[in-house]
C-alpha atoms as a PDB file:
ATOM      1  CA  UNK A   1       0.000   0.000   0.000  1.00  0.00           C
ATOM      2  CA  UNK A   2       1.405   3.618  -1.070  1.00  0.00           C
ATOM      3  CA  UNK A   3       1.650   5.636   1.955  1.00  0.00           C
ATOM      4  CA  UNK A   4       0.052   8.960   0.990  1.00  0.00           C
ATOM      5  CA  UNK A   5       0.759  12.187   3.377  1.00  0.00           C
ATOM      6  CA  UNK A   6      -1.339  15.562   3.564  1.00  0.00           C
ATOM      7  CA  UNK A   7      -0.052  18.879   2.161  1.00  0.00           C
ATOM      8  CA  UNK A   8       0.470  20.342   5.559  1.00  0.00           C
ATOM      9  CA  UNK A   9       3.205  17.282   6.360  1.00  0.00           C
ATOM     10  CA  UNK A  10       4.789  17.950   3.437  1.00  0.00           C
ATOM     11  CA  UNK A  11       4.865  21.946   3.363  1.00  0.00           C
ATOM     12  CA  UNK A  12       5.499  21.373   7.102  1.00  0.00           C
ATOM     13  CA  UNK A  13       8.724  18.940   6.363  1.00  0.00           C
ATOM     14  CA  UNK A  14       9.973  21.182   3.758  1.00  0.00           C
ATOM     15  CA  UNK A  15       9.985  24.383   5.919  1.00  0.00           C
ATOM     16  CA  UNK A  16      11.421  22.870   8.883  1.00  0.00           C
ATOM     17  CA  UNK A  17      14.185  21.340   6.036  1.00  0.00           C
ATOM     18  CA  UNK A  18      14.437  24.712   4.364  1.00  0.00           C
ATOM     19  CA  UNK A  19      15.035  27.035   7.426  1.00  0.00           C
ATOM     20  CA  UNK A  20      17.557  23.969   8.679  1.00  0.00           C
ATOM     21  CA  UNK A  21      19.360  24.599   5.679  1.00  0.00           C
ATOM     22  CA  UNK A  22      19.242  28.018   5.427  1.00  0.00           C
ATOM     23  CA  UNK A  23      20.528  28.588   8.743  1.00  0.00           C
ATOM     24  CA  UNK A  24      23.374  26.033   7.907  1.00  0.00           C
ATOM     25  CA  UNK A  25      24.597  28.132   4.898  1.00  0.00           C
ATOM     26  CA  UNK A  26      24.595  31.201   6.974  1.00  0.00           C
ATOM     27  CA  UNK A  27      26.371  30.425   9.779  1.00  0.00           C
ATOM     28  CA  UNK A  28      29.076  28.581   7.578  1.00  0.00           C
ATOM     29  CA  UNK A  29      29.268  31.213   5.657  1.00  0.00           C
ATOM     30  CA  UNK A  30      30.270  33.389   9.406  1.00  0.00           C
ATOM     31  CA  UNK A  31      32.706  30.510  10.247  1.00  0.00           C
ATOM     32  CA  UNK A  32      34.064  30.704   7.149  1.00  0.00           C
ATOM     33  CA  UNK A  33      34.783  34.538   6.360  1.00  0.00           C
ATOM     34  CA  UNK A  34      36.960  35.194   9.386  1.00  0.00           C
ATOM     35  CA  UNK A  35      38.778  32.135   9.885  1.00  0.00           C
ATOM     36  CA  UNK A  36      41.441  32.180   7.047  1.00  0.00           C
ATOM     37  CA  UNK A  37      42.203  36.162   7.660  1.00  0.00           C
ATOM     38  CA  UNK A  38      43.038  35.453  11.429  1.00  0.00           C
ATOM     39  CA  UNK A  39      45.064  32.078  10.759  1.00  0.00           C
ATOM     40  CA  UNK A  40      47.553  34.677   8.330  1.00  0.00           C
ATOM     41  CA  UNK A  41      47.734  37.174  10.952  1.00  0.00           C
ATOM     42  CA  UNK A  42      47.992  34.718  14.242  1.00  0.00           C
ATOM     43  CA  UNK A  43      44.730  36.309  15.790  1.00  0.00           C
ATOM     44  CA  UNK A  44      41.954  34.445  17.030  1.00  0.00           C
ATOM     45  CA  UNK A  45      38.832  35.020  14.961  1.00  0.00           C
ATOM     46  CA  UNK A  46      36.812  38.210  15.803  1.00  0.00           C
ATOM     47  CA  UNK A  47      34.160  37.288  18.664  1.00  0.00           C
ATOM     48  CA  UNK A  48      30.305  37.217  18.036  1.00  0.00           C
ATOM     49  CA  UNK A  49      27.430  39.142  20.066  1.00  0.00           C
ATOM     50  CA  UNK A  50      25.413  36.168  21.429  1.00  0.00           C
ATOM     51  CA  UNK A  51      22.066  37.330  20.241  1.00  0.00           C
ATOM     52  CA  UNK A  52      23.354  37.854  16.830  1.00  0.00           C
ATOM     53  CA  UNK A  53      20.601  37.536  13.701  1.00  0.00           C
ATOM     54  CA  UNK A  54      21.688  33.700  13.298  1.00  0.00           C
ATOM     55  CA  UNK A  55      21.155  33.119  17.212  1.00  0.00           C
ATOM     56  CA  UNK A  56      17.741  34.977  17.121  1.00  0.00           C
ATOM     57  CA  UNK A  57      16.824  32.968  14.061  1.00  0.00           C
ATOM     58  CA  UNK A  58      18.256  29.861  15.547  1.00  0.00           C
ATOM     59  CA  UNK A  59      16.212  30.095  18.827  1.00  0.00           C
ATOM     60  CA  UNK A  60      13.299  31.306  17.088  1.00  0.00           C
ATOM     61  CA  UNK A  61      13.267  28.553  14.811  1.00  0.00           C
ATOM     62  CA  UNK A  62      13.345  26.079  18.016  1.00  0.00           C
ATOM     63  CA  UNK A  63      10.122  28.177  19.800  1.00  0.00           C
ATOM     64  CA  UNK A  64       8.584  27.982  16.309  1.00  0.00           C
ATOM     65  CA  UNK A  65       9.014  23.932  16.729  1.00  0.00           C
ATOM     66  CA  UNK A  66       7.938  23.728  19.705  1.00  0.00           C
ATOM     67  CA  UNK A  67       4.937  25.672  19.676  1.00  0.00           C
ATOM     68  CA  UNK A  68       4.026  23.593  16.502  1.00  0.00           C
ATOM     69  CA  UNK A  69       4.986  20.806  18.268  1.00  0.00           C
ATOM     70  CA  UNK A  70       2.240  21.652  21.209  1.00  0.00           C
ATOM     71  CA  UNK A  71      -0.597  22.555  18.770  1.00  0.00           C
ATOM     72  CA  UNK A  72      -0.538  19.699  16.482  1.00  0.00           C
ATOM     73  CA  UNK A  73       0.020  17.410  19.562  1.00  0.00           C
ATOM     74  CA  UNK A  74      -3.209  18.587  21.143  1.00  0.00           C
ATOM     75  CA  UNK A  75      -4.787  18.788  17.499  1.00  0.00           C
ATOM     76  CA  UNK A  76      -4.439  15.143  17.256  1.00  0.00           C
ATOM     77  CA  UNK A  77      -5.284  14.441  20.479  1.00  0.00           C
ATOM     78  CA  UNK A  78      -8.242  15.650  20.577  1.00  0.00           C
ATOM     79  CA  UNK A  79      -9.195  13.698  16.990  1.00  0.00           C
ATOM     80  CA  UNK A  80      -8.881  10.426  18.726  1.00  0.00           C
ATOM     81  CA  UNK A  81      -5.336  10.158  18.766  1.00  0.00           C
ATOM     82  CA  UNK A  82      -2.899   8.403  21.631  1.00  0.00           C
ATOM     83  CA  UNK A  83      -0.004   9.854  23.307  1.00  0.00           C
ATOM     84  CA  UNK A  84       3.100   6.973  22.696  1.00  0.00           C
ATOM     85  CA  UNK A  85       5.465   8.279  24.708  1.00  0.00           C
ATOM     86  CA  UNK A  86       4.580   7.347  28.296  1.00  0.00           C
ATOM     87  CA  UNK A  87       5.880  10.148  30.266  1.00  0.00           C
ATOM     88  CA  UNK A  88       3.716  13.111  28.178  1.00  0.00           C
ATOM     89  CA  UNK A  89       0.462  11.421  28.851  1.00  0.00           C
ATOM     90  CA  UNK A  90      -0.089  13.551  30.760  1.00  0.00           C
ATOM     91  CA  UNK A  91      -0.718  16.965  29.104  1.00  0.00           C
ATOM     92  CA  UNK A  92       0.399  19.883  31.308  1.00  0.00           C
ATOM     93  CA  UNK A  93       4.021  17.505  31.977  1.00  0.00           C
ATOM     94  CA  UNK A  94       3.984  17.699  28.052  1.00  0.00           C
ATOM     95  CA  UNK A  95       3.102  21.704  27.806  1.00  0.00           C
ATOM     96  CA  UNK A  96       5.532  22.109  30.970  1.00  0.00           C
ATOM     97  CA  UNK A  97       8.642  20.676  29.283  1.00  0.00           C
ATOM     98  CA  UNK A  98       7.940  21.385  26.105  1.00  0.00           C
ATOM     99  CA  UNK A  99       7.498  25.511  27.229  1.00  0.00           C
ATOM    100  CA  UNK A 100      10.362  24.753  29.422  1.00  0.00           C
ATOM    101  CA  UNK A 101      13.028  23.754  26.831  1.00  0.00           C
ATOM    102  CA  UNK A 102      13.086  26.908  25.076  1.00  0.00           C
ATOM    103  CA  UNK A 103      14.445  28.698  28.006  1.00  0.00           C
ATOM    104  CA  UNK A 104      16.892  25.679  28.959  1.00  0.00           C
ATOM    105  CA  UNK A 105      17.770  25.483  25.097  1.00  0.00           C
ATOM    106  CA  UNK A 106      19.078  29.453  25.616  1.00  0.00           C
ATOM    107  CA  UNK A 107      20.684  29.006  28.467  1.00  0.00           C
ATOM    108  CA  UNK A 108      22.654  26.340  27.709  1.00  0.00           C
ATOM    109  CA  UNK A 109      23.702  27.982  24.040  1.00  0.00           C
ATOM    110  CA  UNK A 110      24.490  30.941  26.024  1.00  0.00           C
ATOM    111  CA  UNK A 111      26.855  29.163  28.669  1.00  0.00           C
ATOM    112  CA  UNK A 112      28.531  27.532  25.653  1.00  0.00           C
ATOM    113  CA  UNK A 113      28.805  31.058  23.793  1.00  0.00           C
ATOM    114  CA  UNK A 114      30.588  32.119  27.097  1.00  0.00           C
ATOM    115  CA  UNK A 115      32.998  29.370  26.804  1.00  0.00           C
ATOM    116  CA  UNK A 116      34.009  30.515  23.270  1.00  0.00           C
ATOM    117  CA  UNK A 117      32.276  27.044  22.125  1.00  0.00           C
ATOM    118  CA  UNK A 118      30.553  29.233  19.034  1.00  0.00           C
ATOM    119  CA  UNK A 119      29.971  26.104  16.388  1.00  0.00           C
ATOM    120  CA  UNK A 120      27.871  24.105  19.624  1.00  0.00           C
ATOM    121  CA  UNK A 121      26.158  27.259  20.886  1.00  0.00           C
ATOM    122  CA  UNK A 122      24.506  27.237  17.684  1.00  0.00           C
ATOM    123  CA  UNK A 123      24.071  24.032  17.626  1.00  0.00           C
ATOM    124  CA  UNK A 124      22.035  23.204  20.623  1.00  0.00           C
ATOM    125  CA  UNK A 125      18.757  24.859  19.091  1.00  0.00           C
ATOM    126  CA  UNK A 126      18.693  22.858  16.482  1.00  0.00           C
ATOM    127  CA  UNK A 127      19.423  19.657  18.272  1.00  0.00           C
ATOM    128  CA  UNK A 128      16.301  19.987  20.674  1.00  0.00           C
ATOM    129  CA  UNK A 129      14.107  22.049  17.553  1.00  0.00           C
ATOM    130  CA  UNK A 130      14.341  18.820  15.576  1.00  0.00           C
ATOM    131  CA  UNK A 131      12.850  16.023  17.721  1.00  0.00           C
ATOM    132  CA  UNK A 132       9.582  18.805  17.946  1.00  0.00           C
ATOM    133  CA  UNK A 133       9.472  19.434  14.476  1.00  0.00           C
ATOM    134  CA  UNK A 134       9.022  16.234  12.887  1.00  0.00           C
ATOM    135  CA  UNK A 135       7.217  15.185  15.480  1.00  0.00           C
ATOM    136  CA  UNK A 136       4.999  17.976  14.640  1.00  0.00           C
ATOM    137  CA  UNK A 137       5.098  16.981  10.971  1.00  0.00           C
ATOM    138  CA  UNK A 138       3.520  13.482  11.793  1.00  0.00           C
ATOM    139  CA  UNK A 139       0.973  14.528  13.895  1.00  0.00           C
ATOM    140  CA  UNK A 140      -0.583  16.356  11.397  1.00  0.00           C
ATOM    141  CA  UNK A 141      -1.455  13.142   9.719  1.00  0.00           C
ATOM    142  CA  UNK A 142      -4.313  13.354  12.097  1.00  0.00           C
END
């Protein structure tokens, strides 16, 4: 049997892919403009602002899957769907840590940005944005 998915999994899977890759090419594209001029010279590279535009975008792009996360969640829940992971069957423990890893998710990006661990500061958000967004993606089947 073909599997056939709706147009909002699909446009919802090919935003989350686009801004993913989008926000891969910019940031390399940061990485990559001071790092060569410094190595010639012997300076470290130039230091970033930690809410830069690719940090903003980064962490919005997290909230954004999350949120989506949370409304297609309770979408499909209340179309007759069941929760499968055991510890959000409970909905305000799913709302609660779902609302809660977008502040966590800064933090820790900002503690790494204070370390002068740029590449996994930027990192994090999308690390805990993915899970949530195609999670999001397939509960819109419902």
């Amino acid at each position: 049997m073909k599997a056939r998915y709706s147009r909002s999994t699909i446009f919802a899977v090919r935003l989350f892919l686009g801004l993913f890759v989008v926000m891969s090419v910019s940031t390399s594209s940061l990485w990559a403009a001071d790092a060569p001029k410094a190595l010639e010279r012997g300076v470290k590279p130039k230091e970033h602002q930690f809410w830069d535009k690719t940090n903003i975008a980064l962490q919005l792009l997290n909230a954004g899957a999350q949120a989506a996360d949370m409304y297609s969640t309770e979408r499909a829940l209340n179309r007759g769907a069941v929760e499968a992971n055991p510890l959000f069957k409970s909905r305000p423990v799913f709302f609660g840590t779902k609302a809660g890893l977008i502040p966590i998710s800064m933090l820790v990006s900002y503690r790494l940005h204070q370390k002068g661990r740029h590449k996994a500061e930027r990192l994090v958000p999308l690390i805990i944005a993915a899970p949530s967004g195609i999670g999001a993606s397939f509960n819109l089947r419902f």
